[in-house]
Every structure is written in C-alpha cells, then in structure tokens.
C-alpha atoms as a PDB file:
ATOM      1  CA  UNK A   1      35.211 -33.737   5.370  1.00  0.00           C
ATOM      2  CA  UNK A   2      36.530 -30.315   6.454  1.00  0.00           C
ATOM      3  CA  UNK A   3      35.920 -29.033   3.443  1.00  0.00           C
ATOM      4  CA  UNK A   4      32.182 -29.847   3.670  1.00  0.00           C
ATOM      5  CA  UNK A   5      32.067 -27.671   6.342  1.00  0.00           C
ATOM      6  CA  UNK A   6      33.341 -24.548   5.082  1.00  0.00           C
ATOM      7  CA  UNK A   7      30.964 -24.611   2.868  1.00  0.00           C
ATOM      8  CA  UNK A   8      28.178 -24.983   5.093  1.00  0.00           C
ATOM      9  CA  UNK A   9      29.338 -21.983   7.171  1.00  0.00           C
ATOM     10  CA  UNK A  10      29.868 -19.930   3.949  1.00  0.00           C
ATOM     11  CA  UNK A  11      26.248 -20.844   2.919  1.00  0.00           C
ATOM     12  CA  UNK A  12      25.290 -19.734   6.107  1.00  0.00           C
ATOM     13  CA  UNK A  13      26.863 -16.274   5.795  1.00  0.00           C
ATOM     14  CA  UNK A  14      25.149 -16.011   2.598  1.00  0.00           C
ATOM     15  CA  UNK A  15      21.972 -16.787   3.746  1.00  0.00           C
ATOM     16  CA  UNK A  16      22.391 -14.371   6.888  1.00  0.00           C
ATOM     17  CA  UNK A  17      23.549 -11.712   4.929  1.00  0.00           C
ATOM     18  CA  UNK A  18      20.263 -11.501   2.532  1.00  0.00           C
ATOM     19  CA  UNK A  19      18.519 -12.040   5.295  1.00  0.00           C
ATOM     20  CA  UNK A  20      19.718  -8.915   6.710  1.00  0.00           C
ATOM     21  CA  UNK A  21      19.313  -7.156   3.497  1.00  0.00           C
ATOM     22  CA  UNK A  22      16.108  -8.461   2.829  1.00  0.00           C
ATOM     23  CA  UNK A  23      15.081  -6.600   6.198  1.00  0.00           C
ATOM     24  CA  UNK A  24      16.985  -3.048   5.549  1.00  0.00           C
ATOM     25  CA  UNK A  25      14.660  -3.039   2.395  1.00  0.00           C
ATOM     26  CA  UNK A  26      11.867  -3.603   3.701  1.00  0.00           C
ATOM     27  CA  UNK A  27      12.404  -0.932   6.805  1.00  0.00           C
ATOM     28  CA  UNK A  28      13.307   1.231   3.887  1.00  0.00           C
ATOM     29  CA  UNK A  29      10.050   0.189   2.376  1.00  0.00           C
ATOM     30  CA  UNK A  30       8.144   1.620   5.303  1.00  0.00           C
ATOM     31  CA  UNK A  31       9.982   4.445   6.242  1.00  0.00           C
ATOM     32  CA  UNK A  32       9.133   5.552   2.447  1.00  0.00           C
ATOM     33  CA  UNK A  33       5.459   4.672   2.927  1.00  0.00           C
ATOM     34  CA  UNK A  34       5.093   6.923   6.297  1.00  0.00           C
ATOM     35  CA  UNK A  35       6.911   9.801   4.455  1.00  0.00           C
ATOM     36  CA  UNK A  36       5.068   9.207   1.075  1.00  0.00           C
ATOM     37  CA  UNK A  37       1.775   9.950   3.431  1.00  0.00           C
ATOM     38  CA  UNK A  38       2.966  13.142   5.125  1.00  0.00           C
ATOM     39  CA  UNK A  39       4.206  14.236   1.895  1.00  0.00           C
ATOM     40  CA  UNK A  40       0.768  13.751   0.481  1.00  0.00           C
ATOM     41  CA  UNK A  41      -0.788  16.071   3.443  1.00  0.00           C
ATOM     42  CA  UNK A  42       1.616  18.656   3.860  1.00  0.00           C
ATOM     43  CA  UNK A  43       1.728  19.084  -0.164  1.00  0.00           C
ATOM     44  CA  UNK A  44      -2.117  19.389   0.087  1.00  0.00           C
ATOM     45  CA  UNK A  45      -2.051  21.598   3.098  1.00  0.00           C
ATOM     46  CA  UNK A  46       0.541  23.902   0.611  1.00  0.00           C
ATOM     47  CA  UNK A  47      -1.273  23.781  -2.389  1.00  0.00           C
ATOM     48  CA  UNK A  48      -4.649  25.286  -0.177  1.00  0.00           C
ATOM     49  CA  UNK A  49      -1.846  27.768   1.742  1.00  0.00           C
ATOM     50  CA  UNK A  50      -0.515  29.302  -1.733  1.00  0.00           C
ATOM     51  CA  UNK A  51      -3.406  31.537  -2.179  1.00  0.00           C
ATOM     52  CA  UNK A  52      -2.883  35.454  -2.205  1.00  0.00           C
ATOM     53  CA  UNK A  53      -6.063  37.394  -0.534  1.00  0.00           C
ATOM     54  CA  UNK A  54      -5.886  40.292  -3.363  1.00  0.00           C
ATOM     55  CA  UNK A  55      -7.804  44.067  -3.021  1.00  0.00           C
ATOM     56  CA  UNK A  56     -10.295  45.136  -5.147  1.00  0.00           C
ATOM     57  CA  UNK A  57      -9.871  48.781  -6.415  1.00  0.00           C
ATOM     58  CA  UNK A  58     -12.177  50.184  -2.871  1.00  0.00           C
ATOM     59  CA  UNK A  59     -10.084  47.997  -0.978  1.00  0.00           C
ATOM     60  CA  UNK A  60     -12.326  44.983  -0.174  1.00  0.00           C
ATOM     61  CA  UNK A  61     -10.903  41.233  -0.683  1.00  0.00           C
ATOM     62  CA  UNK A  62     -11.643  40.079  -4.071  1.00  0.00           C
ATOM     63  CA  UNK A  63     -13.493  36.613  -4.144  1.00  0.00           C
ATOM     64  CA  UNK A  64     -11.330  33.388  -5.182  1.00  0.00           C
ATOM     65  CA  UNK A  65     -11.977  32.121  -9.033  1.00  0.00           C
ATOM     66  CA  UNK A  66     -11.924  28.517  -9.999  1.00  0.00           C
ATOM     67  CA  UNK A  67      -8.265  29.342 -11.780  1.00  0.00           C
ATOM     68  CA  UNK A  68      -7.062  30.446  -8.210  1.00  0.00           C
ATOM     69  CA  UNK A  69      -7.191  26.551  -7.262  1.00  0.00           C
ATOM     70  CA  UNK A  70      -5.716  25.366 -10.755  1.00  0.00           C
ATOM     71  CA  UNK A  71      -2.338  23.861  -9.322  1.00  0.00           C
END
C-alpha cells in the first residue's frame, strides 16, 4: 500500500508542475500580445517619422511624392 501512495504524490507533482507551466506560457502569451501591439504603433509612428523635409533649388520645402511613403 505505500507504494500506492508515492505514486499518487508523484502524479501530483506532475500535474502541478504543468500546471505551472501551462500558466508561464500563457503570461508569456500575453506579455507578447501587449508588446506585439506597441510594436505595431511605434513601427507605424517610425515609418511616418522617417521622412526628410528636402529644399528646392530657391530654398522652399519640396512637396512629398507617393515614393516618399514606399516603406
């Protein structure tokens, strides 16, 4: 009968120990969602932020063209 038991308690540490791992992933899981979705804005806010104000040849800004916002 004691054996019985040791098994019980070593099914229990299995079960304990994917429970615990089941939860890291899934706190991993959402701490990649949150930074997927500030990567998303600050990569948009970057891509607008890249463009160079360039002189014409009297010294006035030059208009942005369509292949300024190609990235």
């Amino acid at each position: 009968m004691a054996g019985t038991s040791r098994t019980t308690f070593a099914k229990r540490q299995k079960e304990r120990a994917r429970q615990e791992k089941r939860l890291e992933k899934l706190q991993r899981k959402t701490e990649r969602k949150k930074l997927g979705d500030t990567d998303a804005a600050t990569r948009e806010k970057q891509s607008t932020g890249d463009l160079v104000q360039t002189l014409g040849e009297d010294g006035q800004p030059r208009g942005f063209d369509f292949h300024d916002f190609g990235k």
